[in-house]
N, C-alpha and C. Protein backbone atom coordinates (compact mmCIF):
# COMPACT_ATOMS: atom_id res chain seq x y z
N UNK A 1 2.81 -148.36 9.82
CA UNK A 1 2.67 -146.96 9.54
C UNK A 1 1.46 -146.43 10.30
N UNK A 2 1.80 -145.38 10.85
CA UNK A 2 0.64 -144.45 11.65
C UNK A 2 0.12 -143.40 10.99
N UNK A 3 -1.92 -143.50 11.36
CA UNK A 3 -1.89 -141.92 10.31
C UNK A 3 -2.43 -141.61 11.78
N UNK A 4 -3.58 -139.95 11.43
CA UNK A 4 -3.90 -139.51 12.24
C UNK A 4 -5.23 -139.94 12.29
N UNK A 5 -6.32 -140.04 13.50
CA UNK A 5 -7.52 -140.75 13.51
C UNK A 5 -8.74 -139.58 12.91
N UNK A 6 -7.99 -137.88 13.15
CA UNK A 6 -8.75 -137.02 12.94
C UNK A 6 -8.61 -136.83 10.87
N UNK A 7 -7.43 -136.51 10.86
CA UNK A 7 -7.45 -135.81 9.32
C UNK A 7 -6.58 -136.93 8.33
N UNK A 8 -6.38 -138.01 8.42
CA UNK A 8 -5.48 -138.99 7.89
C UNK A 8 -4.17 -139.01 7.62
N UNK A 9 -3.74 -137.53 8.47
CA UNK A 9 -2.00 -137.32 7.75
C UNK A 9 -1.27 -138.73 8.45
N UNK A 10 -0.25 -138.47 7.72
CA UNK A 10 1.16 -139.90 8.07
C UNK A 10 1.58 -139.41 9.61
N UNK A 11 2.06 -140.08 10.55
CA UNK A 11 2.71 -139.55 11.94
C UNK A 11 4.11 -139.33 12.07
N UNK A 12 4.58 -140.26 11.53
CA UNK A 12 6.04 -140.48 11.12
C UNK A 12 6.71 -140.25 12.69
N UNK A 13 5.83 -141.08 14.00
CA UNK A 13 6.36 -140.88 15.06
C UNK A 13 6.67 -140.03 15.93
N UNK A 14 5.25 -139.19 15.51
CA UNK A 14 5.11 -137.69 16.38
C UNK A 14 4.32 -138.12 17.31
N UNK A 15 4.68 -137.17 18.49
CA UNK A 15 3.42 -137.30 19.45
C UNK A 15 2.00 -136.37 19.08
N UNK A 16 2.46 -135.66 18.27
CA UNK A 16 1.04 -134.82 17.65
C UNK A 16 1.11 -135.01 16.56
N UNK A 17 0.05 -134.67 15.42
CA UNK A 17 -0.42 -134.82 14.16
C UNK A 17 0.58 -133.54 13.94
N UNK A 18 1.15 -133.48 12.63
CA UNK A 18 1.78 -132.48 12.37
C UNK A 18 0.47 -131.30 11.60
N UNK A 19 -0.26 -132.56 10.92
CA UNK A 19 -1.62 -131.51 10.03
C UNK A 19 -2.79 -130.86 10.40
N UNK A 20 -2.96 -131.34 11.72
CA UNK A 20 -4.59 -130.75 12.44
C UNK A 20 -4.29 -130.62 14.03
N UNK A 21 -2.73 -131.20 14.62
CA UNK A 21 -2.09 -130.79 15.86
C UNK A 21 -3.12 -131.92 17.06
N UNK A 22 -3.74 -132.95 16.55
CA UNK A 22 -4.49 -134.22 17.97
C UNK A 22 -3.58 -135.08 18.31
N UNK A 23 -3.44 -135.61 19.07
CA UNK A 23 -2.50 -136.45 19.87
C UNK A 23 -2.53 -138.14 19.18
N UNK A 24 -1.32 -138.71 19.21
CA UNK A 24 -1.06 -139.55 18.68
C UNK A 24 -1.67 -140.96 19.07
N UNK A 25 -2.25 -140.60 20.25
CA UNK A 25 -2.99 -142.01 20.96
C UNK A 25 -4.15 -142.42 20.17
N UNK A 26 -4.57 -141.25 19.57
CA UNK A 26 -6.28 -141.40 18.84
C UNK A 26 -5.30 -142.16 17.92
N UNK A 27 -4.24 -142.20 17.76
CA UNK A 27 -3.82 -142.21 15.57
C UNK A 27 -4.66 -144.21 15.57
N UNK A 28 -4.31 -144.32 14.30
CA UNK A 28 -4.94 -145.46 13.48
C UNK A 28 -3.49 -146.48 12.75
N UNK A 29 -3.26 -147.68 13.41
CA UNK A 29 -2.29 -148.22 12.47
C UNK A 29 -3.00 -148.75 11.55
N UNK A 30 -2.51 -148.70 9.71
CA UNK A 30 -2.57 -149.67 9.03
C UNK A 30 -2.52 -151.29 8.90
N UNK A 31 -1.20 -151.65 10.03
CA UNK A 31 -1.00 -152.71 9.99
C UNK A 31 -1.98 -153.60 10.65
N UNK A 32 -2.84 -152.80 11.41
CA UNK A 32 -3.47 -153.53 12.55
C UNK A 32 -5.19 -154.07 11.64
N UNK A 33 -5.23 -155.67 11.33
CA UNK A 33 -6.20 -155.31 10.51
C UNK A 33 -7.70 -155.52 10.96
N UNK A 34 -7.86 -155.27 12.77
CA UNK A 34 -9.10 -155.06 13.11
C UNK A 34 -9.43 -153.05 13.15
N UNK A 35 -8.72 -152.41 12.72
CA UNK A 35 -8.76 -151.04 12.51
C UNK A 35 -9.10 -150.70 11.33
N UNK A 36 -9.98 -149.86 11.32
CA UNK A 36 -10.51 -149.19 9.94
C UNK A 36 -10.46 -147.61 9.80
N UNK A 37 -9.52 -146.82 8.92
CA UNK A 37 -9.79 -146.09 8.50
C UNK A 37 -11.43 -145.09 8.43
N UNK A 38 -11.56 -143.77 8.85
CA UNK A 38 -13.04 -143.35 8.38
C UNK A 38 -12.75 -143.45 6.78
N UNK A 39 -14.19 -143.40 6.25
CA UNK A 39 -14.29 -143.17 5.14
C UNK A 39 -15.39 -142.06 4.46
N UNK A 40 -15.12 -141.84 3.48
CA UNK A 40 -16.29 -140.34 3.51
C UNK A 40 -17.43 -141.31 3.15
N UNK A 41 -18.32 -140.80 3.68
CA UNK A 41 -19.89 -140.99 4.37
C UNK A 41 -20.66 -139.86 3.36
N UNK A 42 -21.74 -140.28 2.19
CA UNK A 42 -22.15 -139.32 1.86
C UNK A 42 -23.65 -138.82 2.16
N UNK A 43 -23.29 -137.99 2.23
CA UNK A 43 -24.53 -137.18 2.79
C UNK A 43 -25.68 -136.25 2.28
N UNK A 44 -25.00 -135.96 1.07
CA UNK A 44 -26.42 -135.75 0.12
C UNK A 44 -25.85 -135.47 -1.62
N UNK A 45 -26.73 -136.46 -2.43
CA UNK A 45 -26.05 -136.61 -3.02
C UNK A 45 -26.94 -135.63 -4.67
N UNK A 46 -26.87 -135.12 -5.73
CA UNK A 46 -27.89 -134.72 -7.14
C UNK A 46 -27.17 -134.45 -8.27
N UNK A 47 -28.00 -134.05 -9.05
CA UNK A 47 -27.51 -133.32 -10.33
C UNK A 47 -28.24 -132.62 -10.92
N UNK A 48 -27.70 -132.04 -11.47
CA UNK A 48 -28.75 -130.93 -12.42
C UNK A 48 -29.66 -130.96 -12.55
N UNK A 49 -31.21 -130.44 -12.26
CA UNK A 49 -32.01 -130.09 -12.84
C UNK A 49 -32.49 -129.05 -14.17
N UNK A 50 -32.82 -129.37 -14.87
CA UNK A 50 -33.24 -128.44 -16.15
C UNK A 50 -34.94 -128.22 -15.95
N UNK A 51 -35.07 -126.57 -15.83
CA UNK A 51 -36.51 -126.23 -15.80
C UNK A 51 -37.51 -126.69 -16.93
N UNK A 52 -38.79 -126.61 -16.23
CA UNK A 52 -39.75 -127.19 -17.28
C UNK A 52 -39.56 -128.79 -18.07
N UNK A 53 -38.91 -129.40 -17.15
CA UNK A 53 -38.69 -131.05 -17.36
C UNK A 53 -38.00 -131.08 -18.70
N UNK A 54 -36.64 -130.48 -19.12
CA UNK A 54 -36.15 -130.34 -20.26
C UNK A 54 -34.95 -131.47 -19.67
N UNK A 55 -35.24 -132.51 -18.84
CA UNK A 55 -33.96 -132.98 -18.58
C UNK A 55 -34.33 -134.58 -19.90
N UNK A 56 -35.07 -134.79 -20.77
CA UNK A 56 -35.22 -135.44 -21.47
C UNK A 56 -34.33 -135.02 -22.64
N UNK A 57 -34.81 -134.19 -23.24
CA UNK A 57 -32.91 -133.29 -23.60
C UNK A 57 -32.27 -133.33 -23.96
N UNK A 58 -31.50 -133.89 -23.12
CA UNK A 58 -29.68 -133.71 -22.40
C UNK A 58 -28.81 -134.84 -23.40
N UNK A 59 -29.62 -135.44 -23.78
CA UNK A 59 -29.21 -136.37 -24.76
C UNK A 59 -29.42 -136.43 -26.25
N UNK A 60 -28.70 -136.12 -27.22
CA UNK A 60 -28.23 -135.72 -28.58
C UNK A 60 -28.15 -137.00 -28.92
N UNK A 61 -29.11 -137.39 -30.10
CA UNK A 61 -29.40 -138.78 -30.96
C UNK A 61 -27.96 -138.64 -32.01
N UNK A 62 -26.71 -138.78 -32.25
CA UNK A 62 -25.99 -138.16 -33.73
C UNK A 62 -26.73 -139.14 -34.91
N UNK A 63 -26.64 -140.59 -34.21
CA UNK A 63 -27.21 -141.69 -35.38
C UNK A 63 -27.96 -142.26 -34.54
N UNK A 64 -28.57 -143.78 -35.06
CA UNK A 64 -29.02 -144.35 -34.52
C UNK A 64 -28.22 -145.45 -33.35
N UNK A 65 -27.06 -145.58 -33.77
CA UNK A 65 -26.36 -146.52 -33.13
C UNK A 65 -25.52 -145.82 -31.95
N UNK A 66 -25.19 -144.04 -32.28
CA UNK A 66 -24.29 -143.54 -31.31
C UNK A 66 -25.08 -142.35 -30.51
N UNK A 67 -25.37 -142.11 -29.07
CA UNK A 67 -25.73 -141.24 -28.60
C UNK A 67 -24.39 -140.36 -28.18
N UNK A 68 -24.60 -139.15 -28.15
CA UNK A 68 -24.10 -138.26 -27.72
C UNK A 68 -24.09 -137.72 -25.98
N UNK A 69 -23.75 -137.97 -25.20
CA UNK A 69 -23.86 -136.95 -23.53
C UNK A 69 -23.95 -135.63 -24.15
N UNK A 70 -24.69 -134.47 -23.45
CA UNK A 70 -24.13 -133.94 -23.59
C UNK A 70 -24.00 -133.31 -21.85
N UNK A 71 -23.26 -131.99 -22.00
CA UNK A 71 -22.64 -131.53 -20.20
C UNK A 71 -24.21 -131.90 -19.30
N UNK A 72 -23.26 -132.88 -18.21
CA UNK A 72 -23.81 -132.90 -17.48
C UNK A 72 -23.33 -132.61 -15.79
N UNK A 73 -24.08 -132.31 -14.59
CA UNK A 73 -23.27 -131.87 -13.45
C UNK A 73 -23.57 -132.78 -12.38
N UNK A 74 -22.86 -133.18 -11.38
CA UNK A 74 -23.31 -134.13 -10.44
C UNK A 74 -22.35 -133.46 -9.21
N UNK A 75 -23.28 -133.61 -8.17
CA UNK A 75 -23.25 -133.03 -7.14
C UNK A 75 -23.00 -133.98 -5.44
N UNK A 76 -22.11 -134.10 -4.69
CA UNK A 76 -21.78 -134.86 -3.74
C UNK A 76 -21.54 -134.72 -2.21
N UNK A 77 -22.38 -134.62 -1.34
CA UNK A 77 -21.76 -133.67 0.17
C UNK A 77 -21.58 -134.79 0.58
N UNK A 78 -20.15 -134.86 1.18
CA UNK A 78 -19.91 -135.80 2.19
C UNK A 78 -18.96 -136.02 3.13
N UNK A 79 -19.01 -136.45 4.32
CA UNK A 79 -18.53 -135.73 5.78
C UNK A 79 -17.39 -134.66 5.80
N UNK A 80 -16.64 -135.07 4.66
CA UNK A 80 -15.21 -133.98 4.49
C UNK A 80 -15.18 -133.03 3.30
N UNK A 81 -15.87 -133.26 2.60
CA UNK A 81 -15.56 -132.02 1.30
C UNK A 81 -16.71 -132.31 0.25
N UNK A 82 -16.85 -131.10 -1.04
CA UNK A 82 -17.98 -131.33 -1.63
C UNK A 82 -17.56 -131.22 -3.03
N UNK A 83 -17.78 -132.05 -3.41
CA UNK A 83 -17.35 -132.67 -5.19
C UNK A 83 -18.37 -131.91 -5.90
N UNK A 84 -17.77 -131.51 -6.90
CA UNK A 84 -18.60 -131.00 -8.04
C UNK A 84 -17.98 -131.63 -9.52
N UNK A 85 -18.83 -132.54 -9.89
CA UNK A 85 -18.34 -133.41 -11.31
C UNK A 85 -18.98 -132.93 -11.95
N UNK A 86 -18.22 -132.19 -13.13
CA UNK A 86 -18.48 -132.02 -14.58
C UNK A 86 -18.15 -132.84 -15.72
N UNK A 87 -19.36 -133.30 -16.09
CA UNK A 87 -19.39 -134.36 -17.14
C UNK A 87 -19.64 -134.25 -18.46
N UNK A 88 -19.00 -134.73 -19.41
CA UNK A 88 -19.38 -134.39 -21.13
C UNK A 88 -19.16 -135.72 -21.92
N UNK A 89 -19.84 -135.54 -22.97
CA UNK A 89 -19.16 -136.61 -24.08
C UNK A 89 -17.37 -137.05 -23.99
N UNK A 90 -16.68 -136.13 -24.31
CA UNK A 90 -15.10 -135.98 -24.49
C UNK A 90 -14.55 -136.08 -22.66
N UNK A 91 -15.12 -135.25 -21.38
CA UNK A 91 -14.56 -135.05 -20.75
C UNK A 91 -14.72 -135.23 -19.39
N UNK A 92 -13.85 -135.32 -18.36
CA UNK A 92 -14.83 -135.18 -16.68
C UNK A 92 -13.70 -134.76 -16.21
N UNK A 93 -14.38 -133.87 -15.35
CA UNK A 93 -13.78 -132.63 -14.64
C UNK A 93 -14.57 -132.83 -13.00
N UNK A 94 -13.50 -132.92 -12.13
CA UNK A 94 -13.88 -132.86 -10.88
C UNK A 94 -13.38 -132.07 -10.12
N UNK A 95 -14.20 -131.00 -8.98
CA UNK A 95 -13.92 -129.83 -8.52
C UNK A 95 -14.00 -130.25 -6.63
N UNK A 96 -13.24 -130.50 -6.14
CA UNK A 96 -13.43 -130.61 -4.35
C UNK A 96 -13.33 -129.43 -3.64
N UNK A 97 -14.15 -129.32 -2.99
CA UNK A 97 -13.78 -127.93 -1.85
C UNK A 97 -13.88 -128.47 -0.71
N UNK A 98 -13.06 -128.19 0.29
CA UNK A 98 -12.77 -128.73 1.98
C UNK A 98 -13.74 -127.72 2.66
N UNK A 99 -14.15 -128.35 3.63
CA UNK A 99 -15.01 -127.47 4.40
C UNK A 99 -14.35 -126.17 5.19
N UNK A 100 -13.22 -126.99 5.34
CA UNK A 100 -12.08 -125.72 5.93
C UNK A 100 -12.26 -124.10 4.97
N UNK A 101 -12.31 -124.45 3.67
CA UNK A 101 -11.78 -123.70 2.76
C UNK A 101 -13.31 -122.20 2.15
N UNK A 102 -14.52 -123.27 3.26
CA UNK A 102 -15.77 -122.31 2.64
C UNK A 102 -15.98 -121.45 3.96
N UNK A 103 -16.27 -120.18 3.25
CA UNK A 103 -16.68 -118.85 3.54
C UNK A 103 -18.20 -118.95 3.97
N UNK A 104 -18.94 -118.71 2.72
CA UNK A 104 -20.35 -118.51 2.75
C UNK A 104 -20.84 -119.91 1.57
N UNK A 105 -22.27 -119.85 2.04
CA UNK A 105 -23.13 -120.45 0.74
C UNK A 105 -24.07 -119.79 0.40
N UNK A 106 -24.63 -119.27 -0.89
CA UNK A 106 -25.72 -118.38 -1.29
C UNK A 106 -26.79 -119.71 -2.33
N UNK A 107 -28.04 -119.15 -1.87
CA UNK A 107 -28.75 -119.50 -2.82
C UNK A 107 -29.63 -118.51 -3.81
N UNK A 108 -29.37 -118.76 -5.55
CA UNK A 108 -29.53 -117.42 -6.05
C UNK A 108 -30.76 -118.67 -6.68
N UNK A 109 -31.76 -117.44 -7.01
CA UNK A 109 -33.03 -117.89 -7.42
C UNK A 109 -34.09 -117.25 -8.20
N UNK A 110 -34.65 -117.21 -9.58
CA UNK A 110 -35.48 -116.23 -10.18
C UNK A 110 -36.56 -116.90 -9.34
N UNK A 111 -37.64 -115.94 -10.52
CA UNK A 111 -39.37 -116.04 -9.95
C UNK A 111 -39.60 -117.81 -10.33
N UNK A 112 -38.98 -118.23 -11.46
CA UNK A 112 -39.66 -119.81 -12.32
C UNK A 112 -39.14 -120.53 -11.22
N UNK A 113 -37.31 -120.20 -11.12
CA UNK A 113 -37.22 -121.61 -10.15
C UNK A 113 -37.71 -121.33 -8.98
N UNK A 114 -37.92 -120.43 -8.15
CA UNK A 114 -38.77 -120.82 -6.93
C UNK A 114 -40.31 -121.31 -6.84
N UNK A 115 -40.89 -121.32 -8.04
CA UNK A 115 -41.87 -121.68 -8.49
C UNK A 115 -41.58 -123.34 -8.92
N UNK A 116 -40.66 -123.82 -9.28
CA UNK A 116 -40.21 -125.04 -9.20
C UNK A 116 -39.53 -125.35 -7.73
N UNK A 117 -39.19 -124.54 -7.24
CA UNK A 117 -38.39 -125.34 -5.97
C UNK A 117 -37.10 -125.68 -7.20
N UNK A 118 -36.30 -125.16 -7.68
CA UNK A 118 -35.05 -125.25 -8.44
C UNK A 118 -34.01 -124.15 -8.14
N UNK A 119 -33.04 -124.14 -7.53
CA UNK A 119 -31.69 -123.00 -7.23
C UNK A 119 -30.50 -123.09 -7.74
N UNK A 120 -29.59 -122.15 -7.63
CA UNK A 120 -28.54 -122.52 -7.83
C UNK A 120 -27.32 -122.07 -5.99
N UNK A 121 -26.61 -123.18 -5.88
CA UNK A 121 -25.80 -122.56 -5.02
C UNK A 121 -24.69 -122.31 -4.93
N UNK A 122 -23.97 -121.02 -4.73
CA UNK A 122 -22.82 -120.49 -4.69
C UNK A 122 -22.25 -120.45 -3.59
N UNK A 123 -20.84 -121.61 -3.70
CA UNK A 123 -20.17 -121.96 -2.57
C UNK A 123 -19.06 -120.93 -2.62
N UNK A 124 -18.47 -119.95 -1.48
CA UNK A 124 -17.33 -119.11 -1.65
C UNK A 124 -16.55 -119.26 -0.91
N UNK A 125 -15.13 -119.53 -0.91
CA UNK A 125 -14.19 -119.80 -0.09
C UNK A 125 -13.17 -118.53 0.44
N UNK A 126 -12.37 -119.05 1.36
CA UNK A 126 -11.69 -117.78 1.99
C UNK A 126 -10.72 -117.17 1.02
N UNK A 127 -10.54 -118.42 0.26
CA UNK A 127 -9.28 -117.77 -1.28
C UNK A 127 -9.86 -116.40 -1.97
N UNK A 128 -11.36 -116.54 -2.12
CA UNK A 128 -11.77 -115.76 -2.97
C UNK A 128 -12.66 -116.41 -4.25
N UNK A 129 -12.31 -117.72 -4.45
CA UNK A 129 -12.93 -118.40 -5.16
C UNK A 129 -14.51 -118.62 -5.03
N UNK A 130 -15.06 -118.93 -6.31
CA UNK A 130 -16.57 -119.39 -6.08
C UNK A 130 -16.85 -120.21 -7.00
N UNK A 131 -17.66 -121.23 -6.34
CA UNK A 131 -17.68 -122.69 -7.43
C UNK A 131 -19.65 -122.25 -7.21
N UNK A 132 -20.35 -122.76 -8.27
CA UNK A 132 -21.66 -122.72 -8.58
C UNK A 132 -22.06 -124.47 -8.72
N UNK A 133 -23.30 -124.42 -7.74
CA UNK A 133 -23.70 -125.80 -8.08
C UNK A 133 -25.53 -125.42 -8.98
N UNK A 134 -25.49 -125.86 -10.11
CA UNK A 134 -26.58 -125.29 -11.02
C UNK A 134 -27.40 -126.29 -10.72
N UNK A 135 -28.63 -125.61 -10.61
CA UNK A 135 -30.21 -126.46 -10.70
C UNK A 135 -30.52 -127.42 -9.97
N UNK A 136 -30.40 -126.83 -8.46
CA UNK A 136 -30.26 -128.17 -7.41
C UNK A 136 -31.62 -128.14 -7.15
N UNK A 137 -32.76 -129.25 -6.85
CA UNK A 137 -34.05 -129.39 -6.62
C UNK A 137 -34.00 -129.30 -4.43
N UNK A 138 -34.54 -128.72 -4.45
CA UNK A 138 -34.37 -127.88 -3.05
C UNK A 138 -33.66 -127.43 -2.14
N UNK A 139 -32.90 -126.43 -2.61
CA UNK A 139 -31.27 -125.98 -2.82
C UNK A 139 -31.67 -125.61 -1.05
N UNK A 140 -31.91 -125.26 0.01
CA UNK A 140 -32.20 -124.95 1.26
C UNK A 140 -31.48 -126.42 1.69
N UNK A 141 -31.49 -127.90 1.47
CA UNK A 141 -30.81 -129.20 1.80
C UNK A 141 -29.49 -128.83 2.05
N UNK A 142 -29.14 -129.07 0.57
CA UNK A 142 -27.71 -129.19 0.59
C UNK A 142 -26.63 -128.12 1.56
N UNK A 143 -27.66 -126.40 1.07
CA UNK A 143 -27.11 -125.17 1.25
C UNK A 143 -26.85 -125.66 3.20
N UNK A 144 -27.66 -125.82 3.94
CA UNK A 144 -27.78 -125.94 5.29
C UNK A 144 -26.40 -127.40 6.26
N UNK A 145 -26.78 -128.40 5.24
CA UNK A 145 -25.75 -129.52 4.99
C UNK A 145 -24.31 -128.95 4.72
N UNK A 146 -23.85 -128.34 3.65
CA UNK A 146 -22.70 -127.59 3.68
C UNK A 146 -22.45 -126.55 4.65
N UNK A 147 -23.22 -125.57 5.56
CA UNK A 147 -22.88 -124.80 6.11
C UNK A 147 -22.79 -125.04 7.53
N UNK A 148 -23.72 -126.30 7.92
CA UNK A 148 -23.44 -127.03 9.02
C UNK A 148 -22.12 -127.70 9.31
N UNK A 149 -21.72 -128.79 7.81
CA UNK A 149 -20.70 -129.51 8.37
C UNK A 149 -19.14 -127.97 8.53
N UNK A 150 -19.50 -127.18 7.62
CA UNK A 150 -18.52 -126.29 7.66
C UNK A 150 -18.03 -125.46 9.07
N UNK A 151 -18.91 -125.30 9.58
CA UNK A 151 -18.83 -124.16 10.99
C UNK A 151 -19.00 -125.57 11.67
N UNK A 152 -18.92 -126.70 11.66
CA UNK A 152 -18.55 -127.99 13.01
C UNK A 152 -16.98 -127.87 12.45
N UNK A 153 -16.78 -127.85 11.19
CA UNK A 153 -15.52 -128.52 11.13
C UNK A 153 -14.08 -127.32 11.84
N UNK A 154 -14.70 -125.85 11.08
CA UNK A 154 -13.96 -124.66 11.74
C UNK A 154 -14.54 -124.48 13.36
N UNK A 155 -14.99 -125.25 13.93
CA UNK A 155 -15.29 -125.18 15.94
C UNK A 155 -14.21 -126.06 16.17
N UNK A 156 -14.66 -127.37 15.52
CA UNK A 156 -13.38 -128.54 15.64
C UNK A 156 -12.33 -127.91 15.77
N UNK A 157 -12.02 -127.02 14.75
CA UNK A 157 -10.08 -126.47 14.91
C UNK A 157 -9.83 -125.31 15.44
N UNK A 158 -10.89 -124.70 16.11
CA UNK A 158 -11.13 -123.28 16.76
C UNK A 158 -10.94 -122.03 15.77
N UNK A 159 -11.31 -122.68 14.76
CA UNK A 159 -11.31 -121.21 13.80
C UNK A 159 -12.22 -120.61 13.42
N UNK A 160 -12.55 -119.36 13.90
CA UNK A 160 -13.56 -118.41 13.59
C UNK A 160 -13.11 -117.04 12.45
N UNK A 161 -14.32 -117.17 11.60
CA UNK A 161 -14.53 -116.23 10.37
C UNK A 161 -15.93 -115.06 10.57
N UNK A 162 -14.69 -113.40 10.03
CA UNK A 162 -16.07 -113.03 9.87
C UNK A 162 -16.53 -113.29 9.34
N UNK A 163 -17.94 -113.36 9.35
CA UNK A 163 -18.98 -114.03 8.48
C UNK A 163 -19.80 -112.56 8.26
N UNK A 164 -20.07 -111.87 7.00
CA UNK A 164 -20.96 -110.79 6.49
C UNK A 164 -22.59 -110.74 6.41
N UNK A 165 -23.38 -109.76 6.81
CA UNK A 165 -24.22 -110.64 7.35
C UNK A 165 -25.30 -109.75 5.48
């Protein structure tokens, strides 16, 4: 079986990728087992910060024998898309956005957290959607990291966005 070397689709014996349109010479066999697959590479990785060191906290004693989680957020950039895990006692919730799929990144910030170096960043996609990454400790990283790999990945496929200034 053949995928593609750029975006991993199946070939099914095309001379082009049917999903990102690169030529079949780059592709990658499975069978072949000195060939390796890419794999996502991460590139910056956090979680929540809570102002004024309240991240001691986050954790609810019920008894002595049972702790409680309570919501927690974890944060993941890496070469292809950016995970946002929401975590709880009962639940986990995981949110991916493709780089293809982001618009803008904002970093929103009062007077305390810039006084901490604490942000929040708002990722917005071309859907219309907006995912929030809360209480990132020097939100300028990640924000620059996402907007970099994003505008390589839309040059890669020649797609240009207005971008609002």
């Amino acid at each position: 079986m053949k995928f593609c070397s750029e975006c991993g689709a199946e070939l099914n014996g095309a001379n082009f990728c049917p999903n990102c349109g690169s030529k079949t010479s780059e592709s990658t066999n499975l069978d072949d087992s000195k060939t390796t697959l890419n794999h996502d590479e991460v590139l910056w990785e956090g979680k929540q910060s809570i102002l004024f060191g309240l991240n001691d906290k986050l954790r609810y004693k019920a008894t002595d024998s049972i702790e409680l989680k309570m919501k927690e957020d974890r944060y993941k950039i890496t070469n292809y898309v950016v995970r946002i895990t929401h975590d709880s006692t009962t639940s986990t919730n995981e949110e991916v956005i493709n780089f293809e799929d982001i618009k803008d990144v904002k970093i929103i910030q009062g007077l305390k957290e810039k006084v901490q170096g604490i942000g929040n960043l708002e990722i917005l996609t071309l859907k219309g959607n907006t995912f929030l990454m809360k209480g990132i400790k020097q939100p300028e990283i990640p924000k620059d990291i996402i907007m970099k790999k994003a505008l390589d990945f839309q040059r890669s496929r020649n797609i240009l966005y207005k971008r609002e200034l």
